[in-house]
N, C-alpha and C. Protein backbone atom coordinates (compact mmCIF):
# COMPACT_ATOMS: atom_id res chain seq x y z
N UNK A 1 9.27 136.75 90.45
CA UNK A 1 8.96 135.89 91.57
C UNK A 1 7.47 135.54 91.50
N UNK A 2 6.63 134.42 91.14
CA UNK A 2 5.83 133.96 91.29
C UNK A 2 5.11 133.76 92.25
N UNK A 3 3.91 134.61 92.63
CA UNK A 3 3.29 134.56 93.77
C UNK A 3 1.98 133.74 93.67
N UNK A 4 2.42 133.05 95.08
CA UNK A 4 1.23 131.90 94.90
C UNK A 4 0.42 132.34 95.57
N UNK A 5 0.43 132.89 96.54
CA UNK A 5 -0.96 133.04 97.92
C UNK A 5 -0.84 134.46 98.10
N UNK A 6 -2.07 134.91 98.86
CA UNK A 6 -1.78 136.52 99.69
C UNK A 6 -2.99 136.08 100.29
N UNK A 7 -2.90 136.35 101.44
CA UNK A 7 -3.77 136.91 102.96
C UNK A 7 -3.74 137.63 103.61
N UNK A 8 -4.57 138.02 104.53
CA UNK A 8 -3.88 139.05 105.83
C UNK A 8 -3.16 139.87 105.58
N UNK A 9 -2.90 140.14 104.45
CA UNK A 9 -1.62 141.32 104.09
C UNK A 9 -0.27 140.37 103.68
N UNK A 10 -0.54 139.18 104.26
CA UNK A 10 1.07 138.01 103.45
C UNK A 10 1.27 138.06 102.33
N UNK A 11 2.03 137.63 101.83
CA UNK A 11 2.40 137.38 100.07
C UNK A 11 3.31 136.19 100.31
N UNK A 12 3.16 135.27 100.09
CA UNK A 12 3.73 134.05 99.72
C UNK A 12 4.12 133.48 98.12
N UNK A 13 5.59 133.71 97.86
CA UNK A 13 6.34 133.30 96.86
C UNK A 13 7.19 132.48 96.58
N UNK A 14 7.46 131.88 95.36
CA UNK A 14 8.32 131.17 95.17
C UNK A 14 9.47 131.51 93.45
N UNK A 15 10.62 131.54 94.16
CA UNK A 15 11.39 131.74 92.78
C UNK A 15 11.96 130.19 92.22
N UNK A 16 12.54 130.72 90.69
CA UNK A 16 13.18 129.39 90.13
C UNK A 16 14.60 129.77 90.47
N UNK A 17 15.20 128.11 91.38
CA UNK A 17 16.90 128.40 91.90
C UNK A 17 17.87 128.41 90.45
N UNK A 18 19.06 129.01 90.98
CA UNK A 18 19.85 128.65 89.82
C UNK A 18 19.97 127.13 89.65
N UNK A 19 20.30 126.89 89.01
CA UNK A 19 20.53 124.91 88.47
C UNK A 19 21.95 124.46 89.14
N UNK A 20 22.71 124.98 89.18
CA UNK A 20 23.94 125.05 89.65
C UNK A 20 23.74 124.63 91.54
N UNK A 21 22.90 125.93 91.79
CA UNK A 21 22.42 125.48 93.51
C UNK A 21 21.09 124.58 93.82
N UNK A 22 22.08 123.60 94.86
CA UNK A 22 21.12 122.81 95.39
C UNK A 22 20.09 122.89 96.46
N UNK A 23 19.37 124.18 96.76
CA UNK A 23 18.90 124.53 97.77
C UNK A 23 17.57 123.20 98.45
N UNK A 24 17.43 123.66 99.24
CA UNK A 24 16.36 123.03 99.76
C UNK A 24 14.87 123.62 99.64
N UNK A 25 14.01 123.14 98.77
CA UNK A 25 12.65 123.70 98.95
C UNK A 25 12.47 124.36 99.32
N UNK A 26 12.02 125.90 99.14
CA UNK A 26 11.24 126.41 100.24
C UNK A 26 10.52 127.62 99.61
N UNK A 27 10.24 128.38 100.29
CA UNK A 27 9.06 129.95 99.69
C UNK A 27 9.33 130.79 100.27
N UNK A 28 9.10 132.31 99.93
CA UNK A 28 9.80 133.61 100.64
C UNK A 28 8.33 134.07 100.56
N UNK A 29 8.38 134.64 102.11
CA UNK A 29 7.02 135.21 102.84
C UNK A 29 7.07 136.98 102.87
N UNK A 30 6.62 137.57 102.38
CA UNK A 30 6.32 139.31 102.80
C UNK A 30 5.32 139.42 103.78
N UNK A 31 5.81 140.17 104.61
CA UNK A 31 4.28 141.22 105.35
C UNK A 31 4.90 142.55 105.90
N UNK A 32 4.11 143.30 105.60
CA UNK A 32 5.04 144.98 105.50
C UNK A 32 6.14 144.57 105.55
N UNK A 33 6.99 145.08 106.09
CA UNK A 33 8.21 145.03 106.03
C UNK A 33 9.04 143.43 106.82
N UNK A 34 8.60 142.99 107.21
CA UNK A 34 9.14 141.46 107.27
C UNK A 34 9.13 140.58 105.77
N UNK A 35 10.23 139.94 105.90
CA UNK A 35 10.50 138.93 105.05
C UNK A 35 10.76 138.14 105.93
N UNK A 36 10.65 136.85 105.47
CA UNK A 36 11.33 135.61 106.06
C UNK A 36 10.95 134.34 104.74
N UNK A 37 12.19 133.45 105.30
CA UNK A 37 11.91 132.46 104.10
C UNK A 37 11.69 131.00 105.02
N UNK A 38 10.69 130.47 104.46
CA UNK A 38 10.09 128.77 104.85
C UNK A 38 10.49 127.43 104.52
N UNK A 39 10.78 126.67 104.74
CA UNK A 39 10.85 125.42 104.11
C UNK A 39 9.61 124.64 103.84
N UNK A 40 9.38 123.51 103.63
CA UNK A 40 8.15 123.15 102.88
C UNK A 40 7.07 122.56 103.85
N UNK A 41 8.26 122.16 104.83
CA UNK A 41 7.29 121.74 106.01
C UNK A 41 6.67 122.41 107.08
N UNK A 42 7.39 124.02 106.92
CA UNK A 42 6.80 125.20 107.93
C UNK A 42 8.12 125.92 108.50
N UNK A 43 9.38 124.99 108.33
CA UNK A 43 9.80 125.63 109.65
C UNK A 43 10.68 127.09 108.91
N UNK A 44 11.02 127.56 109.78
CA UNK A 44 11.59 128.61 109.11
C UNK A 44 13.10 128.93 108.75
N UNK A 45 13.37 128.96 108.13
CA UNK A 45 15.02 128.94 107.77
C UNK A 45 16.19 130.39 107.50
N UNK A 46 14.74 131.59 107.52
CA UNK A 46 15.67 132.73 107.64
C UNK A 46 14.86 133.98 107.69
N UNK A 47 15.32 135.11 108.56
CA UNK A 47 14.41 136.50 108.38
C UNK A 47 13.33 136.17 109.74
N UNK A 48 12.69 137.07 109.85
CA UNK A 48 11.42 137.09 111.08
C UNK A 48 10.16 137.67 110.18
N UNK A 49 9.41 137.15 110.69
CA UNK A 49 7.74 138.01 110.93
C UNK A 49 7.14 137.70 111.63
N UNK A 50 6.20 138.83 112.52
CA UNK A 50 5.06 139.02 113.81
C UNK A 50 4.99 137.33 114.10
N UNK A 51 4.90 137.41 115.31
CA UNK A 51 4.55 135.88 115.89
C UNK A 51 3.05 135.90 115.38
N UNK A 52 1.76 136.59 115.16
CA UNK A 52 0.67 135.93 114.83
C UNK A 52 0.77 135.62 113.17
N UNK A 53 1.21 136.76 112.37
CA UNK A 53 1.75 135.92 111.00
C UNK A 53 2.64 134.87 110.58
N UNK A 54 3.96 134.81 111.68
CA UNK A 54 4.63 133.51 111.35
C UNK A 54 3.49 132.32 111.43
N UNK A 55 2.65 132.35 112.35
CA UNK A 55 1.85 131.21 113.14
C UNK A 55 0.81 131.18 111.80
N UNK A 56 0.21 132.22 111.30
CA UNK A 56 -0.84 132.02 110.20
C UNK A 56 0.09 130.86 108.72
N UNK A 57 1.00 131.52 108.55
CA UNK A 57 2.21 130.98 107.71
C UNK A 57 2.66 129.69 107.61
N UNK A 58 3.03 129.46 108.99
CA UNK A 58 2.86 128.24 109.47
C UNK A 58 1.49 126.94 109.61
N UNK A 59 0.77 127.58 109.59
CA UNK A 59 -0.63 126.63 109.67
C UNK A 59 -0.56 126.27 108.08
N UNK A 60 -0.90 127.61 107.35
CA UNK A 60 -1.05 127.64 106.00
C UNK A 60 -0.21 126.40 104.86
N UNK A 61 0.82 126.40 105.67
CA UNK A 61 1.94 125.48 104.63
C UNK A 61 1.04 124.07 105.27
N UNK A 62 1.41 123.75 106.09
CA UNK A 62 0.62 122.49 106.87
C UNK A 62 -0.66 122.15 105.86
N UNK A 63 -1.52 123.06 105.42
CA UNK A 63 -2.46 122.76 105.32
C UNK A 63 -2.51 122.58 103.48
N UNK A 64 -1.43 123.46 102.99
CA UNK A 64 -1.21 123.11 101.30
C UNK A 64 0.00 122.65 101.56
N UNK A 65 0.68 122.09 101.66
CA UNK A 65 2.00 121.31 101.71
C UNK A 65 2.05 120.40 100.20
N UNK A 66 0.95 120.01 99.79
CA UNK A 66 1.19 119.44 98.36
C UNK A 66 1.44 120.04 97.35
N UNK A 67 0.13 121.17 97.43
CA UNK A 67 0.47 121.96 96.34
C UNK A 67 1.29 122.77 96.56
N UNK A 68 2.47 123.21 97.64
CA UNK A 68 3.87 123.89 97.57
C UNK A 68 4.48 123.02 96.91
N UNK A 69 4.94 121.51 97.13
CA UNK A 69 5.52 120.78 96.68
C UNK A 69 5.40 121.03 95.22
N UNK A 70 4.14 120.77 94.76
CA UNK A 70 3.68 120.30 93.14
C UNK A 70 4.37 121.82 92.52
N UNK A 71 4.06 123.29 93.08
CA UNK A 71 4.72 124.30 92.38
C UNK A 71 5.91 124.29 92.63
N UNK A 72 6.39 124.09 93.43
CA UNK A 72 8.37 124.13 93.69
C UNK A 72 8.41 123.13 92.58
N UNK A 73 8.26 121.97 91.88
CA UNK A 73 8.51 121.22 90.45
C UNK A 73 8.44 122.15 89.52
N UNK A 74 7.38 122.69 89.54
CA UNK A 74 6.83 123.50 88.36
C UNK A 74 7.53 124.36 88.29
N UNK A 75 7.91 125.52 89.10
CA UNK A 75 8.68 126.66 89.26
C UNK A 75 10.24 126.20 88.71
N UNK A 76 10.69 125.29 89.30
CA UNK A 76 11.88 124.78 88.86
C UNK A 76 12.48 124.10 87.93
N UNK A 77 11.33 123.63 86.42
CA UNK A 77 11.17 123.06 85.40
C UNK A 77 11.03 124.15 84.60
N UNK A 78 10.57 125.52 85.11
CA UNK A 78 10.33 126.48 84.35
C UNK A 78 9.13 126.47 84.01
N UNK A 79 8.26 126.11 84.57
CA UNK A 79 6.90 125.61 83.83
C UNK A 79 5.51 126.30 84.62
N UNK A 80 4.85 126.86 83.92
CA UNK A 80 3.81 127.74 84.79
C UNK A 80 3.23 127.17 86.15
N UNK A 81 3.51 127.98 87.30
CA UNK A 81 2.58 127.45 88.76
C UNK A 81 1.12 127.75 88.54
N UNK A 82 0.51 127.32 89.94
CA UNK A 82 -0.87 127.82 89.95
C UNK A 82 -1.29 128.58 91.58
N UNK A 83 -1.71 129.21 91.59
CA UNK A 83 -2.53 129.95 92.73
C UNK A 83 -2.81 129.20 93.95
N UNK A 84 -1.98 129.10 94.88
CA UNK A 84 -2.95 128.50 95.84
C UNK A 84 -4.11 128.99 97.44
N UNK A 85 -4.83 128.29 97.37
CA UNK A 85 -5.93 128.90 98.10
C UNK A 85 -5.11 129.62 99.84
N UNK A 86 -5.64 130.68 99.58
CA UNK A 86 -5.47 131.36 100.72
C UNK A 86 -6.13 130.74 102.33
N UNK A 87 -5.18 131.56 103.23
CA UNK A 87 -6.20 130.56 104.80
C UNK A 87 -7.37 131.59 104.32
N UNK A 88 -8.36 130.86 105.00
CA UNK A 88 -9.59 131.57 105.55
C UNK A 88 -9.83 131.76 106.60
C-alpha cells in the first residue's frame, strides 16, 4: 500500500484496484486504531475517525485534490506515486 502523506499521527494511502473492479477513487486513512476510507473529493465512504482528524483529512484532500487524482493514475497504471505534502 503506497503511502502518500502522514501527519498528526494520519497515514494516508492508496492501493492499486483489481482491473476487474470498478471502484471509485479514493484513499484509506489510519490513525491509531481508526481506519476509514475517502473519496477524492473528501467525503467519506466507509469506517470512522475522531471528528478533529476526519476534519484535518478532510481539509487536507481539498487542499491536494490534484495530486490525489494524478497518484490514483499512477497507482493504477502500476507506475511509481509521489509523496504528497503534509497539512501544516
Amino acid at each position: 500500500m503506497p503511502t502518500l502523506s502522514m501527519f498528526y499521527g494520519i497515514i494516508i494511502a492508496m492501493f492499486q484496484e483489481d482491473k476487474e473492479q470498478h471502484n471509485k477513487p479514493h484513499l484509506h486513512v489510519k490513525y491509531a486504531e481508526y481506519s476509514a476510507v475517502y473519496d477524492l473529493e473528501g467525503d467519506l465512504l466507509a469506517g470512522k475517525l475522531p471528528k478533529k482528524q476526519a476534519r484535518q483529512v478532510e481539509v487536507w484532500i481539498g487542499l491536494r485534490k490534484d495530486d490525489l487524482k494524478t497518484n490514483w493514475a499512477l497507482i493504477q497504471a502500476g507506475e511509481a506515486h509521489y509523496k504528497i505534502e503534509p497539512l501544516k
